[in-house]
C-alpha atoms as a PDB file:
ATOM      1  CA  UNK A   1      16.132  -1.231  20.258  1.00  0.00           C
ATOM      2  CA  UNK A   2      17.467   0.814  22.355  1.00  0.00           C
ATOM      3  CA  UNK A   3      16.038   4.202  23.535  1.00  0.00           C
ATOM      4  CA  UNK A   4      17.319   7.866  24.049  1.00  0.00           C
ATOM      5  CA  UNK A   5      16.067  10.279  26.844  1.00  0.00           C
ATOM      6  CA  UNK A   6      15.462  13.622  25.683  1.00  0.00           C
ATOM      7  CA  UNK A   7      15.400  16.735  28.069  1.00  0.00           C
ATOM      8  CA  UNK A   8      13.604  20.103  27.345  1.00  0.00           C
ATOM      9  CA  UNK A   9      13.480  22.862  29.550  1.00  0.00           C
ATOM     10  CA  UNK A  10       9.118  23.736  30.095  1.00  0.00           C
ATOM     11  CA  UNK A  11       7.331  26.360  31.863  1.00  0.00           C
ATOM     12  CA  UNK A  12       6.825  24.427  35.504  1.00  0.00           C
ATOM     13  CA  UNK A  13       3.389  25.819  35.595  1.00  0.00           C
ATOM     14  CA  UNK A  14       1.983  25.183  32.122  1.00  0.00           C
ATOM     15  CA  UNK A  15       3.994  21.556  32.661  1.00  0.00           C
ATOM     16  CA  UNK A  16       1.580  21.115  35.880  1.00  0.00           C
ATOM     17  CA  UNK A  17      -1.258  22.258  33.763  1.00  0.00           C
ATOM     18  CA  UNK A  18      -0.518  20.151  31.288  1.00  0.00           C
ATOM     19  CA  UNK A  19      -0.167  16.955  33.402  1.00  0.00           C
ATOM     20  CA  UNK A  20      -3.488  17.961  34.928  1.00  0.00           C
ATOM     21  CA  UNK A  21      -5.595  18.148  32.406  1.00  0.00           C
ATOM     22  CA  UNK A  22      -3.896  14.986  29.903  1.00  0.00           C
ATOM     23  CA  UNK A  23      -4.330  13.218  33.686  1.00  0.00           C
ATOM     24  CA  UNK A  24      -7.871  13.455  33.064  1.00  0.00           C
ATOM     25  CA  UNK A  25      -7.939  12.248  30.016  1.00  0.00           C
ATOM     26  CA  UNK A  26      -5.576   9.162  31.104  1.00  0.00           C
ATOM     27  CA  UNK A  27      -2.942  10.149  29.187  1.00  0.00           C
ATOM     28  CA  UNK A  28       0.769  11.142  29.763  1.00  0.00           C
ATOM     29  CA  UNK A  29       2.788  14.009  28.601  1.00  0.00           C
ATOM     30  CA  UNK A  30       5.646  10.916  28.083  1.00  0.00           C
ATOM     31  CA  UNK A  31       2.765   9.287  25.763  1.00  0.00           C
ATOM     32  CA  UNK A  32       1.978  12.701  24.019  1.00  0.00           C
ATOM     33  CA  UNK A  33       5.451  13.904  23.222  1.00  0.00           C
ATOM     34  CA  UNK A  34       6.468  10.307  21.933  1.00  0.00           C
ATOM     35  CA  UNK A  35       3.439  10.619  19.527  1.00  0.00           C
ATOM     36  CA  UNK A  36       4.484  13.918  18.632  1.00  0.00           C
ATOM     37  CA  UNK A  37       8.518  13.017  18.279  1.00  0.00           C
ATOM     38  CA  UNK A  38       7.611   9.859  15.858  1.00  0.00           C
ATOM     39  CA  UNK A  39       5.100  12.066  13.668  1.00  0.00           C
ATOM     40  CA  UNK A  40       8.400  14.471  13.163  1.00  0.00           C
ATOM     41  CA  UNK A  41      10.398  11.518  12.799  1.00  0.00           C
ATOM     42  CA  UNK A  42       7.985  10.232  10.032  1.00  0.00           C
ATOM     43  CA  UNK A  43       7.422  13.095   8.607  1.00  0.00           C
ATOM     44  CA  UNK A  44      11.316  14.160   8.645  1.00  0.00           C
ATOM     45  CA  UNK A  45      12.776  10.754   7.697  1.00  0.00           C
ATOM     46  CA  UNK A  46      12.764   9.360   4.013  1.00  0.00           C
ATOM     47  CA  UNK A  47      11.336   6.513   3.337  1.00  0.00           C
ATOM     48  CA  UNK A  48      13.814   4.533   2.480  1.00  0.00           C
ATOM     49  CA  UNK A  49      16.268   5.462   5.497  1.00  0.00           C
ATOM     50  CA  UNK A  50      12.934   4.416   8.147  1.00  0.00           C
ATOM     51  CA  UNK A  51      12.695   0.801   6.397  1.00  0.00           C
ATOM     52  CA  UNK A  52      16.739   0.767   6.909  1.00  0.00           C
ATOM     53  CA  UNK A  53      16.177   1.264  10.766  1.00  0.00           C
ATOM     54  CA  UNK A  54      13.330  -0.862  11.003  1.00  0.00           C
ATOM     55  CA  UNK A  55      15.209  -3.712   9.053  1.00  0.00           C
ATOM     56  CA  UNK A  56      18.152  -2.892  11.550  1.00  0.00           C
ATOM     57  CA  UNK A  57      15.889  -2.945  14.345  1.00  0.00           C
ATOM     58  CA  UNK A  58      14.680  -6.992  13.338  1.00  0.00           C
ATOM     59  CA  UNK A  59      11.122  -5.519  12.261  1.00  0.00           C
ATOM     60  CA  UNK A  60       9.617  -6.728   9.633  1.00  0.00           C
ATOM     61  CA  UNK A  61       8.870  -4.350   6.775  1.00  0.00           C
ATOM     62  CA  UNK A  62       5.527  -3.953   4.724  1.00  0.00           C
ATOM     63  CA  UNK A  63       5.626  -3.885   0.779  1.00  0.00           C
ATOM     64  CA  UNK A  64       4.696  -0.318   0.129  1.00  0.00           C
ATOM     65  CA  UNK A  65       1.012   0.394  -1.262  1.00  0.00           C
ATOM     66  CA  UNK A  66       0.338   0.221  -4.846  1.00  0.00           C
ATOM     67  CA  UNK A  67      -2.103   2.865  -6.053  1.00  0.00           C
ATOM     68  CA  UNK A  68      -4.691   1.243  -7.705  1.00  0.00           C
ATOM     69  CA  UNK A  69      -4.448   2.107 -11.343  1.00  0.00           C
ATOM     70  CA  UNK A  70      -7.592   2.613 -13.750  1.00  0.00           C
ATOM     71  CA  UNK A  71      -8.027  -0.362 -16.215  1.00  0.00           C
ATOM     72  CA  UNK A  72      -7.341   0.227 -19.366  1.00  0.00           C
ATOM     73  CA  UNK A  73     -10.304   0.571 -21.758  1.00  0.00           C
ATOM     74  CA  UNK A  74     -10.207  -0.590 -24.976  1.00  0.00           C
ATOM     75  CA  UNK A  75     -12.435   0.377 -27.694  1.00  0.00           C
ATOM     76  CA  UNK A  76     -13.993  -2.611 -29.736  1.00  0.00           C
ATOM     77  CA  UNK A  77     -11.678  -3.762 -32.804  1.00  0.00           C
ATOM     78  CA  UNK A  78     -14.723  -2.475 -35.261  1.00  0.00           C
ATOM     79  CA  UNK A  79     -14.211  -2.296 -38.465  1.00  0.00           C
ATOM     80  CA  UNK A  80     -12.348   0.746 -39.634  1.00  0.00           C
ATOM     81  CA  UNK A  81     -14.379   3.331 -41.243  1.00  0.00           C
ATOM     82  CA  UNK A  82     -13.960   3.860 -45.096  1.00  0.00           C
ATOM     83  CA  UNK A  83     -11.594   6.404 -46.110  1.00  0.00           C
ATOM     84  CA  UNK A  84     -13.800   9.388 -47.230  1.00  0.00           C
ATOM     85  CA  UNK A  85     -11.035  10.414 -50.141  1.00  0.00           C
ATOM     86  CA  UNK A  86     -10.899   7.221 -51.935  1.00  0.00           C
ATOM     87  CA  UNK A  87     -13.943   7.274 -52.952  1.00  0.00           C
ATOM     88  CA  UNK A  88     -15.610   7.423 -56.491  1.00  0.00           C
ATOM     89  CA  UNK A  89     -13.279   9.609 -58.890  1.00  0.00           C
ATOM     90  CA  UNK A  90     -15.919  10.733 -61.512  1.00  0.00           C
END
């Protein structure tokens, strides 16, 4: 797949902040902004157009997740109840 370079403009001192402090944490502002673009992405994208690209892209694509339904209860077959009206006519 091949991969697009994007360019913002950034503060230069909050960038240096910023690369401090993920530094500590061993982690990249490269790794944090590509985490952040493919939550948009997934968040932006249908569905249906992401499993198109992945397809595209020679990945293979998961069945989505069937919700697990609630079983259907079913009362007993008992015997029906007598019908109150056709009773005795006296």
């Amino acid at each position: 797949m091949k991969t697009a370079t994007i360019t913002i403009s950034y503060d230069e001192e909050k960038f240096a902040a910023l690369r401090l402090y993920l530094g500590q944490k061993n982690q990249t502002v490269e790794e944090e902004l590509t985490a952040a673009v493919d939550n948009l992405y997934t968040k932006t994208v249908p569905n249906n157009v992401r499993e198109f690209i992945d397809l595209r892209a020679g990945k293979t694509v998961s069945e989505p997740k069937k919700r697990k339904s609630k079983p259907n209860i079913v009362p007993d077959a008992a015997e029906p109840e007598p019908d109150a009206s056709a009773g005795d006519v006296s």
